[in-house]
Protein backbone atom coordinates (compact mmCIF):
# COMPACT_ATOMS: atom_id res chain seq x y z
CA UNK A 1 93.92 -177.85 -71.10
CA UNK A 2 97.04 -179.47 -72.59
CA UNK A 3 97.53 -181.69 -69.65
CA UNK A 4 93.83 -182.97 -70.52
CA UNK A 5 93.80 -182.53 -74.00
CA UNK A 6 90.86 -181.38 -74.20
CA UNK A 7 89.82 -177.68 -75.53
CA UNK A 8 89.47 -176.05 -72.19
CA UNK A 9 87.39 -172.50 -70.98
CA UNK A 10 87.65 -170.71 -67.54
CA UNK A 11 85.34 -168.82 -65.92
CA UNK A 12 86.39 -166.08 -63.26
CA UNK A 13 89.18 -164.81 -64.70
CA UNK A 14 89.21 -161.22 -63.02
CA UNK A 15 92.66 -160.33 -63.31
CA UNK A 16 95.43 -160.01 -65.63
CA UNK A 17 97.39 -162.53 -63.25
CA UNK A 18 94.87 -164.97 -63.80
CA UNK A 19 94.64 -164.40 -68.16
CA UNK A 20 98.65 -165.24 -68.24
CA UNK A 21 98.17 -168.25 -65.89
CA UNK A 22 95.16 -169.38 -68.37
CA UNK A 23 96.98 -168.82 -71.84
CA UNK A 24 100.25 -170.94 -70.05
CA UNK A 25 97.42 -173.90 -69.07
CA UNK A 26 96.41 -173.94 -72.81
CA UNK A 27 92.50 -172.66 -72.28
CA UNK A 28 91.04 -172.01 -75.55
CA UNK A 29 89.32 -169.21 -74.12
CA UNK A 30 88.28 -167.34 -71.10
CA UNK A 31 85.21 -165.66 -69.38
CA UNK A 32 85.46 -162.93 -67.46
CA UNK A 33 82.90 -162.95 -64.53
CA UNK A 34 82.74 -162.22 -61.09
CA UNK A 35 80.16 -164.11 -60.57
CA UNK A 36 77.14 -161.66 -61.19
CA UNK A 37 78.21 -160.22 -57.47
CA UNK A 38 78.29 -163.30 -55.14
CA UNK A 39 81.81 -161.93 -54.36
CA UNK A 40 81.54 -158.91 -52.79
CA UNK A 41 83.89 -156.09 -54.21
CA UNK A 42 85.10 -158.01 -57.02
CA UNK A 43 86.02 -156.42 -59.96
CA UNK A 44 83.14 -155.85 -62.82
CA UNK A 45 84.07 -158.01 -65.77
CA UNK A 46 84.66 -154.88 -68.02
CA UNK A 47 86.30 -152.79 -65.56
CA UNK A 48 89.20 -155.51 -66.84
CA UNK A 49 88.71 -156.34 -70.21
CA UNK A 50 91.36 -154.30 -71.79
CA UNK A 51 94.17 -155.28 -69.82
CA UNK A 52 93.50 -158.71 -70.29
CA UNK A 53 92.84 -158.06 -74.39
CA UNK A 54 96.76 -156.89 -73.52
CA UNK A 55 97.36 -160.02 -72.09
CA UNK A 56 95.69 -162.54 -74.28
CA UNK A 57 97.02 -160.65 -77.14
CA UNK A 58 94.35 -162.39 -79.47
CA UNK A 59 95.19 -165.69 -78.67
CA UNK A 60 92.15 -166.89 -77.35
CA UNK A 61 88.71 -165.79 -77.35
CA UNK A 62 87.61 -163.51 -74.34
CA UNK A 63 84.10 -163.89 -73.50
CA UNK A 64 81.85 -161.48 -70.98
CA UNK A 65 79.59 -162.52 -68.33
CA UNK A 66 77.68 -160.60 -65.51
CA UNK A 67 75.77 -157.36 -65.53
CA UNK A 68 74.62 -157.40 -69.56
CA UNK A 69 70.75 -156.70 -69.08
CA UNK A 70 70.47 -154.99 -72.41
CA UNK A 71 71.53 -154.64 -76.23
CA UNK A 72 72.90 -151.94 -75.49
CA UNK A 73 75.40 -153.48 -72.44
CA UNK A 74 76.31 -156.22 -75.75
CA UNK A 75 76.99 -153.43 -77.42
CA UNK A 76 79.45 -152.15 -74.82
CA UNK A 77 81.08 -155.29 -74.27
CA UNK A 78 81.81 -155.97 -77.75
CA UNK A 79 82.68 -152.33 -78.90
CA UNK A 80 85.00 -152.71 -75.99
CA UNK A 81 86.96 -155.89 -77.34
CA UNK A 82 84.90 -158.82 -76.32
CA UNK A 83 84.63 -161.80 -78.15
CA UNK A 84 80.66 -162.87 -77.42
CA UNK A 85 78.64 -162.07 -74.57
CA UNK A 86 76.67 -164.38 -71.76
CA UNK A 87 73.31 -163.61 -70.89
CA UNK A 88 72.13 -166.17 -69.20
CA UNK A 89 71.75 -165.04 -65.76
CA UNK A 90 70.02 -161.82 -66.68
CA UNK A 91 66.78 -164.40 -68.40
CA UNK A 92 66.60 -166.80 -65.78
CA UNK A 93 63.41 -164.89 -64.57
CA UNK A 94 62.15 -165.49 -67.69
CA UNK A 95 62.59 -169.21 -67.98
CA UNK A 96 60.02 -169.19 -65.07
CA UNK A 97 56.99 -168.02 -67.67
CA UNK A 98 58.68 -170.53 -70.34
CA UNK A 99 60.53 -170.50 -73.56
CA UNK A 100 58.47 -167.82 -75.28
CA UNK A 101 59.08 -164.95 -72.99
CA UNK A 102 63.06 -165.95 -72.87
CA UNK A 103 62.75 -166.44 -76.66
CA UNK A 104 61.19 -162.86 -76.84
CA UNK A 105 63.59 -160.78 -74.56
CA UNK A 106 66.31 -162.38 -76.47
CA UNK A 107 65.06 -161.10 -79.62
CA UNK A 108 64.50 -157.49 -77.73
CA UNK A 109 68.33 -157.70 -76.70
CA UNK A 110 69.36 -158.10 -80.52
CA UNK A 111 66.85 -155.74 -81.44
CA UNK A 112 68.57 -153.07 -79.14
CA UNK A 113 71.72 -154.23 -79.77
CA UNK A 114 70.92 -153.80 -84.21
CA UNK A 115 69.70 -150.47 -83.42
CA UNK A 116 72.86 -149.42 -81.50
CA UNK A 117 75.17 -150.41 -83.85
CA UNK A 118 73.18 -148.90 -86.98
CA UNK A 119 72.96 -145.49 -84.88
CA UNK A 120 76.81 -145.80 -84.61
CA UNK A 121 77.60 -147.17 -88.14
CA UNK A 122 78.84 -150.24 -87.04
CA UNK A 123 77.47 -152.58 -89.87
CA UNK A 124 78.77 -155.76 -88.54
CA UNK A 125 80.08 -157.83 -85.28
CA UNK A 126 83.51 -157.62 -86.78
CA UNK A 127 83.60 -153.43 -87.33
CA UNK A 128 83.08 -151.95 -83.69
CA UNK A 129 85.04 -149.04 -82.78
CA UNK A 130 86.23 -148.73 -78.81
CA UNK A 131 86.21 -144.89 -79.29
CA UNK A 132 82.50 -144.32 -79.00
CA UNK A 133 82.59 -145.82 -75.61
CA UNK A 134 83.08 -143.19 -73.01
CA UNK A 135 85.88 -145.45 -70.53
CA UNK A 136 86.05 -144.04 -67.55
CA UNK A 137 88.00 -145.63 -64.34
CA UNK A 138 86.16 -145.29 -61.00
């Protein structure tokens, strides 16, 4: 944050609100998260993302947390506007039966993610196209 000056991310940022509050602090970035569902009937990180992309404008790197269980749910996340995606929570099983497993289901995740983007003719992280997600509001 400037008042720190230090480069600054926040984590939680659910609302649009929230994004202008973070780009006034200074944060060099922010995750959206609602903390993979601790808070009950809080808003799913992508449910928000493209208001906040309004928002932030492409001043700061948005990151995605919560929910990504698949290459394919990267895939939607970054087609979608994203910056990088956390999986973290989703391997934490995995850390249980050690580094290999976690080191395998990670390669599984880009392997599904490769394959969705060559099936889509994306040919790198920098070329996704928002239109071949179906966006619907619930």
């Amino acid at each position: 944050m400037k008042a720190a000056e230090i480069p600054f991310i926040v984590k939680g940022v659910l609302s649009t609100k929230d994004a202008e509050k973070c780009l006034k602090a200074g944060c060099k970035g922010i995750q959206l998260s609602h903390h993979h569902g601790i808070m009950q009937y809080a808003v799913p990180p992508l449910m928000m993302l493209s208001e906040i992309l309004q928002v932030t404008r492409g001043e700061i790197p948005v990151f995605i947390d919560c929910g990504i269980e698949s290459g394919m749910d990267v895939y939607k996340c970054l087609a979608l506007g994203a910056t990088a995606v956390s999986v973290g929570r989703h391997l934490m099983p995995l850390l249980k039966e050690g580094a290999e497993a976690t080191a395998a289901r990670i390669k599984e995740m880009t392997g599904e993610l490769a394959a969705t983007m060559a099936r889509t003719g994306v040919r790198d992280l920098n070329s996704f196209d928002p239109m071949v997600i179906h966006q619907r509001r619930f």
